[in-house]
N, C-alpha and C. Protein backbone atom coordinates (compact mmCIF):
# COMPACT_ATOMS: atom_id res chain seq x y z
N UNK A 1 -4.69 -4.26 -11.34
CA UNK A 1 -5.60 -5.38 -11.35
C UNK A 1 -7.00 -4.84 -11.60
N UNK A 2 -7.71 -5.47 -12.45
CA UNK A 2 -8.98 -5.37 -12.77
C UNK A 2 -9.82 -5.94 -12.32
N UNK A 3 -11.08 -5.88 -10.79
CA UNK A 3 -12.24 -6.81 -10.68
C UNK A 3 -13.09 -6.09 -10.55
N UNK A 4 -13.90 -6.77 -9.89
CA UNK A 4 -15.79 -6.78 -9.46
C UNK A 4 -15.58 -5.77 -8.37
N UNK A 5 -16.41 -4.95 -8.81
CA UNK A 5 -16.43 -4.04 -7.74
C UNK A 5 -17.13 -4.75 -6.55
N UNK A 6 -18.00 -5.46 -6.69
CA UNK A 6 -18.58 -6.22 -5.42
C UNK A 6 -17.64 -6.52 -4.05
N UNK A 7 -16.55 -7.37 -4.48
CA UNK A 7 -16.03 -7.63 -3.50
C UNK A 7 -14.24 -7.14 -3.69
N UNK A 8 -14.22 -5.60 -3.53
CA UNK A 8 -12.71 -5.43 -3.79
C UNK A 8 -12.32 -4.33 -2.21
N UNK A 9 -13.21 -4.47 -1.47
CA UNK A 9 -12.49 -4.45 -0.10
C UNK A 9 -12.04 -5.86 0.56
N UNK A 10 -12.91 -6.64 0.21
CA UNK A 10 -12.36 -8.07 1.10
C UNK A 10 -10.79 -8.48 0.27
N UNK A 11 -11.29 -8.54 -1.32
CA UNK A 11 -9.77 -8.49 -1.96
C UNK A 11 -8.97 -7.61 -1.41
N UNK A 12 -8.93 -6.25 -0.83
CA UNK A 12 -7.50 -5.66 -0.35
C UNK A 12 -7.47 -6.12 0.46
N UNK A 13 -8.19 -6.77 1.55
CA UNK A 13 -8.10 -7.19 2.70
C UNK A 13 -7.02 -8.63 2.54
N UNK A 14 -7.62 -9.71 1.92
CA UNK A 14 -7.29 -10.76 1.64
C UNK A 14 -5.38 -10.64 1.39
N UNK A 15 -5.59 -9.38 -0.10
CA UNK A 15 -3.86 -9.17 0.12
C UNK A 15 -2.99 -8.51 0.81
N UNK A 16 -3.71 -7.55 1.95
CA UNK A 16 -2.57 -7.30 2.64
C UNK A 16 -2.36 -8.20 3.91
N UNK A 17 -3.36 -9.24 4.10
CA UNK A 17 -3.01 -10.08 4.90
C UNK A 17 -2.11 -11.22 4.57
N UNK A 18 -1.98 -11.42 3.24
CA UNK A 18 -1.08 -12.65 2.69
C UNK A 18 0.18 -11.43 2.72
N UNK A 19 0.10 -10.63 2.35
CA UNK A 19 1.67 -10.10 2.23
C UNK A 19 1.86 -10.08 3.36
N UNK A 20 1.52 -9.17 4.41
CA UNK A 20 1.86 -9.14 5.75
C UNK A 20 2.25 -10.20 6.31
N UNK A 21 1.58 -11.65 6.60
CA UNK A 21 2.23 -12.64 7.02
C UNK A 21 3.42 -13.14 6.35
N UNK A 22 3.59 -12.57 5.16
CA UNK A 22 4.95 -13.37 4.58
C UNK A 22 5.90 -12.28 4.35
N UNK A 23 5.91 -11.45 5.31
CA UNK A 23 7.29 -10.03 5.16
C UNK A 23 8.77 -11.07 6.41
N UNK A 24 8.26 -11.40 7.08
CA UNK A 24 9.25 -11.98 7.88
C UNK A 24 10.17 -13.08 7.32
N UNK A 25 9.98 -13.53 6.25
CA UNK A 25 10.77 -14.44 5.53
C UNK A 25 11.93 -13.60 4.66
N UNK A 26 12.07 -12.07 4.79
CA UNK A 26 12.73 -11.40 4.08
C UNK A 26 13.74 -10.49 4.89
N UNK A 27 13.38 -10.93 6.33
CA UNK A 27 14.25 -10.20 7.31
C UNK A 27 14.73 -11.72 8.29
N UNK A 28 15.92 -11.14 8.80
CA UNK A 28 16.55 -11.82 9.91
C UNK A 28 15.64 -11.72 11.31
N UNK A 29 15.96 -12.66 12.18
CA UNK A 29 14.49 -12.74 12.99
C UNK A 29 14.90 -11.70 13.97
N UNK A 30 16.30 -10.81 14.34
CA UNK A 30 16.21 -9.86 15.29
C UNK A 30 15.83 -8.31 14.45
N UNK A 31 15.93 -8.12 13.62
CA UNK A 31 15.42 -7.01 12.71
C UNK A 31 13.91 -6.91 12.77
N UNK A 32 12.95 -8.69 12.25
CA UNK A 32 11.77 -8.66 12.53
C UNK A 32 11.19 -8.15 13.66
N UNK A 33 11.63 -8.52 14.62
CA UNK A 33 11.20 -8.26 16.20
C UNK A 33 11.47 -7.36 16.59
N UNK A 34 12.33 -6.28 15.90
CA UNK A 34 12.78 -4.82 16.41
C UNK A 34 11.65 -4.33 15.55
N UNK A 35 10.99 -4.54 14.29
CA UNK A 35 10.31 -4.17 13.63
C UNK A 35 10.77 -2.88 12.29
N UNK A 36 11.94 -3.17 12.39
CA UNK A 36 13.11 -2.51 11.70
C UNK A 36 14.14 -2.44 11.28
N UNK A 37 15.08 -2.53 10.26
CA UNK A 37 16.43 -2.71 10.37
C UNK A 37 17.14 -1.49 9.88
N UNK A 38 18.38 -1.40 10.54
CA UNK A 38 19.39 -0.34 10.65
C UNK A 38 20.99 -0.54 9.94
N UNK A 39 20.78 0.19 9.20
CA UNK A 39 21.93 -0.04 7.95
C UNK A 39 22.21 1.51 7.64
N UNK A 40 23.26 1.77 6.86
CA UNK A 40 24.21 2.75 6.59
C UNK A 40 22.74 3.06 5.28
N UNK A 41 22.76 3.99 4.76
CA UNK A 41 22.07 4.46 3.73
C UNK A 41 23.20 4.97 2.52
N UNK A 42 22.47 4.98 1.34
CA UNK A 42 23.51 5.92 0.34
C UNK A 42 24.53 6.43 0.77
N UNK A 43 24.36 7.52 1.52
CA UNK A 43 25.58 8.41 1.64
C UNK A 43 25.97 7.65 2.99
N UNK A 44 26.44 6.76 3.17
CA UNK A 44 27.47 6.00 4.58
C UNK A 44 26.58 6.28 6.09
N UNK A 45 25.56 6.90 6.12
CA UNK A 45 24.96 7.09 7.34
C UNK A 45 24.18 6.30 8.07
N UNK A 46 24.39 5.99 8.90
CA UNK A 46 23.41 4.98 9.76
C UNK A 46 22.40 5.02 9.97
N UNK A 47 21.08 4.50 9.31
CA UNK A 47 19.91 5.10 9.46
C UNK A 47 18.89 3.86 9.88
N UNK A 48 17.27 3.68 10.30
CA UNK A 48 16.52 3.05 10.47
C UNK A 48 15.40 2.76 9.54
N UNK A 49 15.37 1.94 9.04
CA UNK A 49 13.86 1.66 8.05
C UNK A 49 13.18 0.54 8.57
N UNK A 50 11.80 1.08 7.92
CA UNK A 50 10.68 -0.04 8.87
C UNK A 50 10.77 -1.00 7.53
N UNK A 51 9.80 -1.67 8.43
CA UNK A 51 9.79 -3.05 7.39
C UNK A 51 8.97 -2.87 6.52
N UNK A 52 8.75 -4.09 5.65
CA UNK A 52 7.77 -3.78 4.26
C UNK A 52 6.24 -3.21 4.85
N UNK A 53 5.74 -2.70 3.65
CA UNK A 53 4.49 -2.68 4.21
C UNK A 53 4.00 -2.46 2.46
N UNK A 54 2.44 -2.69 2.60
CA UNK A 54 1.76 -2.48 1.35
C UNK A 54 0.47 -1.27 1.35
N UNK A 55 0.84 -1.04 0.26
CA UNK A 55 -0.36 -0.07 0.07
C UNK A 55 -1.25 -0.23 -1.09
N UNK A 56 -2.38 -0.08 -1.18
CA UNK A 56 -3.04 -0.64 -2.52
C UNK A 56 -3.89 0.46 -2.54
N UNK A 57 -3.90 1.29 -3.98
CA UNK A 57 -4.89 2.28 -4.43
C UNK A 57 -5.84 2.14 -5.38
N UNK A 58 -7.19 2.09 -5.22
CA UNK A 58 -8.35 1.95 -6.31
C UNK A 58 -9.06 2.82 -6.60
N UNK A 59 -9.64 2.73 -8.33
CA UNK A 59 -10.63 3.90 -8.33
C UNK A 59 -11.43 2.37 -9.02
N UNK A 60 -12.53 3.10 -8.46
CA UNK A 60 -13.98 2.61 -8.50
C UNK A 60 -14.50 3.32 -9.02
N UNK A 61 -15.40 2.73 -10.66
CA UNK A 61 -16.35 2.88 -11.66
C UNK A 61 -16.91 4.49 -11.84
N UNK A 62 -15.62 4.96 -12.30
CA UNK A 62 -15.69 6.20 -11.90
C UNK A 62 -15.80 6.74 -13.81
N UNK A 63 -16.24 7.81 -14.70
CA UNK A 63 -16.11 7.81 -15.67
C UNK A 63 -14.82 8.52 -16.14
N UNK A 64 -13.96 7.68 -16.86
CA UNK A 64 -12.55 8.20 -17.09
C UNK A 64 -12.04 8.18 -18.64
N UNK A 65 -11.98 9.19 -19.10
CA UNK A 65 -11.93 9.38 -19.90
C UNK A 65 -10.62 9.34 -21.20
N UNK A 66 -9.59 8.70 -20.33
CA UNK A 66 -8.28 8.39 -21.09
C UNK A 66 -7.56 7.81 -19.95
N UNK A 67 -6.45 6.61 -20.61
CA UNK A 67 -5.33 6.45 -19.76
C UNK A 67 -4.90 7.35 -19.05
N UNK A 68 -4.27 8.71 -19.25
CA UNK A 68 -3.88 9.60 -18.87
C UNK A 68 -4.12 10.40 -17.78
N UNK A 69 -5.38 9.84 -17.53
CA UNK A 69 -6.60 10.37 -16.79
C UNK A 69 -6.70 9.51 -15.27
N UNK A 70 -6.87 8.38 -15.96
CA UNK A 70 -6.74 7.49 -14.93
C UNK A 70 -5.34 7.30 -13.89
N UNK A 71 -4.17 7.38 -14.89
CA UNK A 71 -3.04 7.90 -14.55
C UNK A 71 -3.06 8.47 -13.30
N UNK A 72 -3.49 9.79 -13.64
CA UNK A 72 -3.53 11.00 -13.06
C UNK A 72 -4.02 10.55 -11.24
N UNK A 73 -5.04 10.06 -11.75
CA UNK A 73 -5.66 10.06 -10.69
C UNK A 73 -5.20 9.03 -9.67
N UNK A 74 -4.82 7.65 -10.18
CA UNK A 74 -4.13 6.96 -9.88
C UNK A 74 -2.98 7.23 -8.87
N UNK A 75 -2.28 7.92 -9.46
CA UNK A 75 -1.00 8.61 -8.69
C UNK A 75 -1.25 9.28 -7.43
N UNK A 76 -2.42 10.00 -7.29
CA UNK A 76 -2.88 10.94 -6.58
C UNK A 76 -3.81 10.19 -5.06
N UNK A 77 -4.34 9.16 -5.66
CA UNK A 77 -4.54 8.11 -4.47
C UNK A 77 -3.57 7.63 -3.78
N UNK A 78 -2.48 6.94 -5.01
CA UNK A 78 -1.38 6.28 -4.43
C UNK A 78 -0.18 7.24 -3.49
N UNK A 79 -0.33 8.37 -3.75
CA UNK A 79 0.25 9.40 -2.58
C UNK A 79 -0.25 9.32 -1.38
N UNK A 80 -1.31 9.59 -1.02
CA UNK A 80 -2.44 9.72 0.04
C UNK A 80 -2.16 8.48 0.52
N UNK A 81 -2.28 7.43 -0.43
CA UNK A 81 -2.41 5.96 0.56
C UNK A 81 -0.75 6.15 1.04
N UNK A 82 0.50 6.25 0.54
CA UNK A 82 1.40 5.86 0.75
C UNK A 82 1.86 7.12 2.08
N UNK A 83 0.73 7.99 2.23
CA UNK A 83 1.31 8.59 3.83
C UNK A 83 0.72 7.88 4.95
N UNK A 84 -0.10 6.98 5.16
CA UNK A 84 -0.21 6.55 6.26
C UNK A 84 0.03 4.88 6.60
N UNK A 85 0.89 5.12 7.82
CA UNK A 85 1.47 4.44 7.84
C UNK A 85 1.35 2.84 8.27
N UNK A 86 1.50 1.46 7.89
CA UNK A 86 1.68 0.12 7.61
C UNK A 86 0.88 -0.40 7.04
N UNK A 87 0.51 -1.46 6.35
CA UNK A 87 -0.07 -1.75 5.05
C UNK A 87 -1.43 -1.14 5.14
N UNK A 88 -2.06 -0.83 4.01
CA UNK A 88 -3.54 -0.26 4.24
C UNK A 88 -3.81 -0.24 2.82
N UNK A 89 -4.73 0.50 2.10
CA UNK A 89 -5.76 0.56 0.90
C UNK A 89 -6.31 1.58 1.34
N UNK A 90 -6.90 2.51 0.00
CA UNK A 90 -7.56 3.76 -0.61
C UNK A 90 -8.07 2.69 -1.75
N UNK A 91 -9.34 3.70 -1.54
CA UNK A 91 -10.28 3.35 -2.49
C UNK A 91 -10.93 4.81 -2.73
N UNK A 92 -11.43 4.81 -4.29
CA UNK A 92 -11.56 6.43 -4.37
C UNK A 92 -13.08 5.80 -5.29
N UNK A 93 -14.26 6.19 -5.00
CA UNK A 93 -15.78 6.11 -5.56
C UNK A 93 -16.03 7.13 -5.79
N UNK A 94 -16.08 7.65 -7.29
CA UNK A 94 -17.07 8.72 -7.52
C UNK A 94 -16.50 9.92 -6.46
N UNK A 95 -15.33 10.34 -6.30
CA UNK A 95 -14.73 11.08 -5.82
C UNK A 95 -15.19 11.62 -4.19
N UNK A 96 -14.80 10.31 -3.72
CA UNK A 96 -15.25 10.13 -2.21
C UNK A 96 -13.98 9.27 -2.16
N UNK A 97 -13.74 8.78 -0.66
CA UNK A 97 -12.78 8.11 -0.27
C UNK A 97 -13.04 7.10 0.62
N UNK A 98 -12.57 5.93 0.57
CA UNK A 98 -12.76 4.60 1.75
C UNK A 98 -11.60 4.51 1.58
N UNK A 99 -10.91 4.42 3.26
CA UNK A 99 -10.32 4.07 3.64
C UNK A 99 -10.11 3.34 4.71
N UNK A 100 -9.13 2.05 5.05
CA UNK A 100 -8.75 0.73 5.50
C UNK A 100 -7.44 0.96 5.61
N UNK A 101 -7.14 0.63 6.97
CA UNK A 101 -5.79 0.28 7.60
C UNK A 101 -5.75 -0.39 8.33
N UNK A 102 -4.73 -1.31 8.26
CA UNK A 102 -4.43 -2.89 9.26
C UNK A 102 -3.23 -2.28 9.89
């Protein structure tokens, strides 16, 4: 997604609060309330996974010099954001970091 840099913390804000309120429509209500559900995985094993969660990674008006680039970098936020854990946002300025977790 492409906006205004002005207001693109309240935008992550805005969407991980609409997703978050609407993850429970995708689980059974004792899974919700365990905050987890427990199912066999690939190989037949009984395992635990948490529930959805979102992560959103941005670079901010940064000078980039090819898709490829942006790519790059892209990926490299979206790692970082995707280790900590339940929905949150990275934002990367001029090679600094803001970070937000709900």
């Amino acid at each position: 997604m492409i906006t205004d840099s002005s207001n693109n913390v309240q935008l992550c804000d805005e969407i991980i609060q609409q997703f978050d309120a609407s993850i429970d429509q995708f689980y059974h209500a004792h899974d919700f309330l365990k905050g987890c559900i427990v199912t066999k995985n690939r190989h037949g094993i009984e395992e635990s996974f948490p529930l959805l969660t979102i992560s959103i990674a941005g670079i901010l008006n940064q000078n980039i010099h090819s898709i490829y680039e942006l790519s790059e970098i892209a990926s490299l936020i979206k790692k970082q954001c995707k280790q900590i854990t339940g929905s949150n946002f990275l934002l990367q300025v001029s090679g600094t970091e803001t970070n937000m977790k709900f």
